[in-house]
N, C-alpha and C. Protein backbone atom coordinates (compact mmCIF):
# COMPACT_ATOMS: atom_id res chain seq x y z
N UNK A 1 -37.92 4.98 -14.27
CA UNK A 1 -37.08 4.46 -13.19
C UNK A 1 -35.69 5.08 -13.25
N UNK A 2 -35.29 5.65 -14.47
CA UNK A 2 -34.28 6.20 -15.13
C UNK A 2 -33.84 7.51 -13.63
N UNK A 3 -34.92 8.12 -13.64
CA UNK A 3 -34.92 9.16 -12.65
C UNK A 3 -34.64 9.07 -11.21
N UNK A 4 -35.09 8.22 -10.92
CA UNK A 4 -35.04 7.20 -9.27
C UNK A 4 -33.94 7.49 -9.30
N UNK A 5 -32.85 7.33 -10.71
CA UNK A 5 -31.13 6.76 -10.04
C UNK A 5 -30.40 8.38 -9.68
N UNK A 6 -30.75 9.33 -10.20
CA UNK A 6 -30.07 10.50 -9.88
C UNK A 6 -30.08 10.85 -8.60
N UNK A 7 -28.80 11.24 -8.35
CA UNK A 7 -27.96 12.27 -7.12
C UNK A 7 -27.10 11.13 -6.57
N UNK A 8 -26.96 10.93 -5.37
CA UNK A 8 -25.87 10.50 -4.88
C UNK A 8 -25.96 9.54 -3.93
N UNK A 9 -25.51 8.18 -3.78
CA UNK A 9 -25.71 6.91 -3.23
C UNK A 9 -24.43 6.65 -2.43
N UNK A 10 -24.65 5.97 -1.26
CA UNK A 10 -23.24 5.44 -0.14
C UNK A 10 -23.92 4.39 -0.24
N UNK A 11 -22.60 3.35 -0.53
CA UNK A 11 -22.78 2.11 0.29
C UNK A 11 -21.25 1.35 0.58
N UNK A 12 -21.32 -0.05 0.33
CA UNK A 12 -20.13 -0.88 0.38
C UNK A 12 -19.84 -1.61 -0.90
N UNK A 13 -18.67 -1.67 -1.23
CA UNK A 13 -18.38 -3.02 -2.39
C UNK A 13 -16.87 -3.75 -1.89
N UNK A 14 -16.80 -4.70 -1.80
CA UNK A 14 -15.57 -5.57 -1.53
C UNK A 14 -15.13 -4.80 0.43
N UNK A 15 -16.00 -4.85 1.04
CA UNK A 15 -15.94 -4.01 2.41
C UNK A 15 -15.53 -3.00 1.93
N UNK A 16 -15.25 -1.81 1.09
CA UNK A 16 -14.51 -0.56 0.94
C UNK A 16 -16.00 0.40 1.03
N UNK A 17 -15.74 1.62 1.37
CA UNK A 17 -16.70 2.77 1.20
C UNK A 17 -17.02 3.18 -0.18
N UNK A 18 -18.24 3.27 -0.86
CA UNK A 18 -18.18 3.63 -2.03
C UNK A 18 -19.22 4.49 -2.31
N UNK A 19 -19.11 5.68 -3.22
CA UNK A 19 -20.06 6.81 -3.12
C UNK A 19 -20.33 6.71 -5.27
N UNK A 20 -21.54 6.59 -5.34
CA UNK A 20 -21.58 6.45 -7.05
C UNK A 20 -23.10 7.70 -6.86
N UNK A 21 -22.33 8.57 -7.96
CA UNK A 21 -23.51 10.14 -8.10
C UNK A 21 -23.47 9.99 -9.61
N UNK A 22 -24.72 9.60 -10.28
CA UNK A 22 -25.84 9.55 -11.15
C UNK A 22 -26.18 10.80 -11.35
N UNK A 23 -25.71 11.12 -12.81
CA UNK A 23 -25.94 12.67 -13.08
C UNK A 23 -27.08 12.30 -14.06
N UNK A 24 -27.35 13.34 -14.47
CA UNK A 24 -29.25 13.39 -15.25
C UNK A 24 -28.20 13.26 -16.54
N UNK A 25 -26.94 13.97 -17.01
CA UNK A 25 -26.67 13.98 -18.42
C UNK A 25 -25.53 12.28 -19.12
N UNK A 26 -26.25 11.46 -17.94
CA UNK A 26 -25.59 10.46 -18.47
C UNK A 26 -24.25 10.09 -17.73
N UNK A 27 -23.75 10.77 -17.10
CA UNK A 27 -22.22 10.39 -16.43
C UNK A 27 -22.30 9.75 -14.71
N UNK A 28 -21.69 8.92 -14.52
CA UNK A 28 -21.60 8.17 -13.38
C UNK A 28 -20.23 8.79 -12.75
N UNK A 29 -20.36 9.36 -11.17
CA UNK A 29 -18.86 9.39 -10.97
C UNK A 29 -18.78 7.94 -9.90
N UNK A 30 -17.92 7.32 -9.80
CA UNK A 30 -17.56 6.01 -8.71
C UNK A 30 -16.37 6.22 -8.28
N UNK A 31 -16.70 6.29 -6.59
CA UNK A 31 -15.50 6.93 -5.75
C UNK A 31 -16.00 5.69 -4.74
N UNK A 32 -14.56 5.15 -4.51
CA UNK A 32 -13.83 4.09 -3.98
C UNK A 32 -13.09 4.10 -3.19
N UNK A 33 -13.02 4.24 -1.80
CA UNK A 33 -11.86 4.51 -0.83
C UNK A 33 -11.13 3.23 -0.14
N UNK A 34 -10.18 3.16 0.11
CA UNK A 34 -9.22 2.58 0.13
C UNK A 34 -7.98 3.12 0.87
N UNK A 35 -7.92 2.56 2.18
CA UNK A 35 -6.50 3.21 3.04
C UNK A 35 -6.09 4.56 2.85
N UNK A 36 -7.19 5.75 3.07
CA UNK A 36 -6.99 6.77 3.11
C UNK A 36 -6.68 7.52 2.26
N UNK A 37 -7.34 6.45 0.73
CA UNK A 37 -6.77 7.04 -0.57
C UNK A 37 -8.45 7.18 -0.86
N UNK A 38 -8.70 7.78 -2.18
CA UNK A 38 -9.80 7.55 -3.07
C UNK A 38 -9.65 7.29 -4.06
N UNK A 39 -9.88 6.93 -4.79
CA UNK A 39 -10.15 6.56 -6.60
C UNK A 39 -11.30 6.95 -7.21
N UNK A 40 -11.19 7.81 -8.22
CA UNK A 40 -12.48 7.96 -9.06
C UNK A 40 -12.87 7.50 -10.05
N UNK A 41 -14.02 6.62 -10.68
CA UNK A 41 -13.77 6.45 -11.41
C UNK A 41 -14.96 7.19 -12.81
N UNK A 42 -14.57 8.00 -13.68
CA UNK A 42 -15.36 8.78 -14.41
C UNK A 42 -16.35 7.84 -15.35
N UNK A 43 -17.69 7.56 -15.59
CA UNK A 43 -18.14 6.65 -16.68
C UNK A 43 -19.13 7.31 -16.97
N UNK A 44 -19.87 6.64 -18.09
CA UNK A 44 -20.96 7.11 -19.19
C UNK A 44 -21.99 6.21 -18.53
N UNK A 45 -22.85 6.26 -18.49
CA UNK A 45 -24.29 5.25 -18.28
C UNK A 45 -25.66 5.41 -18.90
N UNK A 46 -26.11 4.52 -19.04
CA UNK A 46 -27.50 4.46 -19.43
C UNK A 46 -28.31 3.40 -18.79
N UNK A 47 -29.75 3.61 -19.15
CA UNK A 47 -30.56 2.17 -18.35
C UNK A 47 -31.43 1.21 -19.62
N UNK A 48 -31.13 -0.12 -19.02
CA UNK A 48 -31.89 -0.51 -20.27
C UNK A 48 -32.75 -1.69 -19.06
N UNK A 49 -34.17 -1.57 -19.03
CA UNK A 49 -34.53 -2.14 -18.50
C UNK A 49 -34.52 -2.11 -17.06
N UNK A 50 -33.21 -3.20 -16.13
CA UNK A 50 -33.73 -3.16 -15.02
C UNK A 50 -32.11 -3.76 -14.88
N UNK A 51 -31.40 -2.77 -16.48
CA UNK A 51 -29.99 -3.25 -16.10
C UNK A 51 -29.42 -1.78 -16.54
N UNK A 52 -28.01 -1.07 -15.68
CA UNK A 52 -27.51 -0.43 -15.86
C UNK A 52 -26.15 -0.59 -16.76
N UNK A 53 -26.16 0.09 -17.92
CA UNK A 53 -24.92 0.14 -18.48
C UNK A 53 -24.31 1.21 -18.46
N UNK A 54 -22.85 0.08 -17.78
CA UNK A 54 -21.64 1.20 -17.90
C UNK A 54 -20.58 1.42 -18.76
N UNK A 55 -19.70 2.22 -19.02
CA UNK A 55 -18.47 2.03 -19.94
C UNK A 55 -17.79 3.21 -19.68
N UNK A 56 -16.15 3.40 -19.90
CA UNK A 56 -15.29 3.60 -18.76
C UNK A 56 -14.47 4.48 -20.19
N UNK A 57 -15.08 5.69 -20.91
CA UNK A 57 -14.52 5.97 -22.17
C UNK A 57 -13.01 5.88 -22.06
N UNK A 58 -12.23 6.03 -21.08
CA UNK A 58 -10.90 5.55 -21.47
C UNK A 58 -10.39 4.04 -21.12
N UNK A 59 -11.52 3.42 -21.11
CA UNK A 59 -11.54 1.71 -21.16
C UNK A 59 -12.57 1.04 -21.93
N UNK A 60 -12.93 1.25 -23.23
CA UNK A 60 -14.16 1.26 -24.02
C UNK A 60 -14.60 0.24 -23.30
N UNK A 61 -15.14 -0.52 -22.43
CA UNK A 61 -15.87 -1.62 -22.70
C UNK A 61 -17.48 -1.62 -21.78
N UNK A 62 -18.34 -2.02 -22.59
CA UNK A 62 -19.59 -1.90 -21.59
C UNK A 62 -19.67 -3.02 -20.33
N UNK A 63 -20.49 -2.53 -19.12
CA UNK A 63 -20.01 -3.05 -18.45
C UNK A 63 -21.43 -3.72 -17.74
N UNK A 64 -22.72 -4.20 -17.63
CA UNK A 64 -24.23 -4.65 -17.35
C UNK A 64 -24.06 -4.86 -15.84
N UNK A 65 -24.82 -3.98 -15.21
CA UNK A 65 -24.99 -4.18 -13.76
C UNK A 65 -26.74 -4.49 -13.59
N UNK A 66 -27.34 -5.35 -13.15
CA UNK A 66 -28.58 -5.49 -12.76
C UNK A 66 -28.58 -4.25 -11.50
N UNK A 67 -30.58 -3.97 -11.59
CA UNK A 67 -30.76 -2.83 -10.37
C UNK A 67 -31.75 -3.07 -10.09
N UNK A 68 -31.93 -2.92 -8.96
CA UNK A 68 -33.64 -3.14 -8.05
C UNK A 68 -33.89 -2.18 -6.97
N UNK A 69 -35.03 -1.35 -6.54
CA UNK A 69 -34.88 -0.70 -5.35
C UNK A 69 -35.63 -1.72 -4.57
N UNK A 70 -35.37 -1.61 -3.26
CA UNK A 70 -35.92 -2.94 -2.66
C UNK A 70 -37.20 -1.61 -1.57
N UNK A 71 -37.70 -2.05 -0.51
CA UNK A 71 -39.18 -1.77 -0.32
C UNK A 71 -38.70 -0.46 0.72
N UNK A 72 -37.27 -0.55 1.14
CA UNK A 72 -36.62 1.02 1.67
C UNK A 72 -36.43 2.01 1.43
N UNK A 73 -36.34 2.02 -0.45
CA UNK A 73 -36.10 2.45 -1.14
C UNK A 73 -34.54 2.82 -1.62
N UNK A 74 -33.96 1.68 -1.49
CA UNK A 74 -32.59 1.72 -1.03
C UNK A 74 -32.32 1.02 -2.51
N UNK A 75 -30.74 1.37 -3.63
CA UNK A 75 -30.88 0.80 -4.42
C UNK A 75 -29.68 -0.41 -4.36
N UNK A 76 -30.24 -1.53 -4.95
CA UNK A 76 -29.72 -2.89 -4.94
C UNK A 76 -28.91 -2.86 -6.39
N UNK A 77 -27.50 -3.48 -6.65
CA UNK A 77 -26.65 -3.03 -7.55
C UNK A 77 -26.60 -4.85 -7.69
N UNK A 78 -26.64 -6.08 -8.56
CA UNK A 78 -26.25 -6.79 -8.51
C UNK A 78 -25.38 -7.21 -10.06
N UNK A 79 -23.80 -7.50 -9.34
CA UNK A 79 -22.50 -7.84 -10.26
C UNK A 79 -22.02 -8.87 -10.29
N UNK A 80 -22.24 -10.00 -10.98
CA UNK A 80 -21.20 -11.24 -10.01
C UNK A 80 -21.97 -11.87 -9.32
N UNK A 81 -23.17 -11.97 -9.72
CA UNK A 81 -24.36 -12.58 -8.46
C UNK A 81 -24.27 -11.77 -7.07
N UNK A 82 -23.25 -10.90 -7.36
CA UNK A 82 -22.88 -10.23 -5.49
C UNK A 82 -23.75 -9.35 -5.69
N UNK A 83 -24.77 -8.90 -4.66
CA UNK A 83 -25.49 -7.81 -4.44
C UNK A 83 -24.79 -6.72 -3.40
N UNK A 84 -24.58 -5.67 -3.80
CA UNK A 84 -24.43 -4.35 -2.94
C UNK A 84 -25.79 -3.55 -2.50
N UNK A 85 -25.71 -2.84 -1.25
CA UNK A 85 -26.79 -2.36 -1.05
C UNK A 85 -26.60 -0.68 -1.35
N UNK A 86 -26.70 0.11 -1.25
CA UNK A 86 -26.72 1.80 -1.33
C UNK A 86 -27.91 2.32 -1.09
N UNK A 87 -27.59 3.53 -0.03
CA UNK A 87 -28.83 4.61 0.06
C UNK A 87 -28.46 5.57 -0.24
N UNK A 88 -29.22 6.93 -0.01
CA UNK A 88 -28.76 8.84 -0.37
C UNK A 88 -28.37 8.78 0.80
């Protein structure tokens, strides 16, 4: 399922545009736009199960996101009980 997550996903988080690209060697980039700005944010990831871990090496801390693809094949990110949706 590890594989499913590679290349590059759009969706929404907090209404903002958000683009998260799943590299094969482990690195997450998370780009966040915001009033004509972006933010990136660089992380490490792995999968354990049917939960994604993140951690933010210049913020050590791990971070457990649940994941599901739902029957669109669209992937479901749930944080906070909040579910986000994302496609390619």
């Amino acid at each position: 399922m590890e594989r499913a997550l590679i290349g590059d996903w759009f969706g929404t988080a907090a209404g903002k545009p958000v683009r998260l690209e799943f590299k094969v060697d482990g690195h997450l980039d998370y780009e966040i736009g915001s009033n004509g700005h972006r933010q990136i944010m660089l992380l490490a990831y792995r999968v354990d199960g049917d939960v994604i871990l993140t951690d933010q090496p210049s913020h050590a801390q791990e971070e457990r996101t649940a994941f599901r693809f739902d029957g669109d094949g669209k992937l479901v990110l749930s944080f906070g009980g909040i579910d986000a949706t994302f496609q390619r």
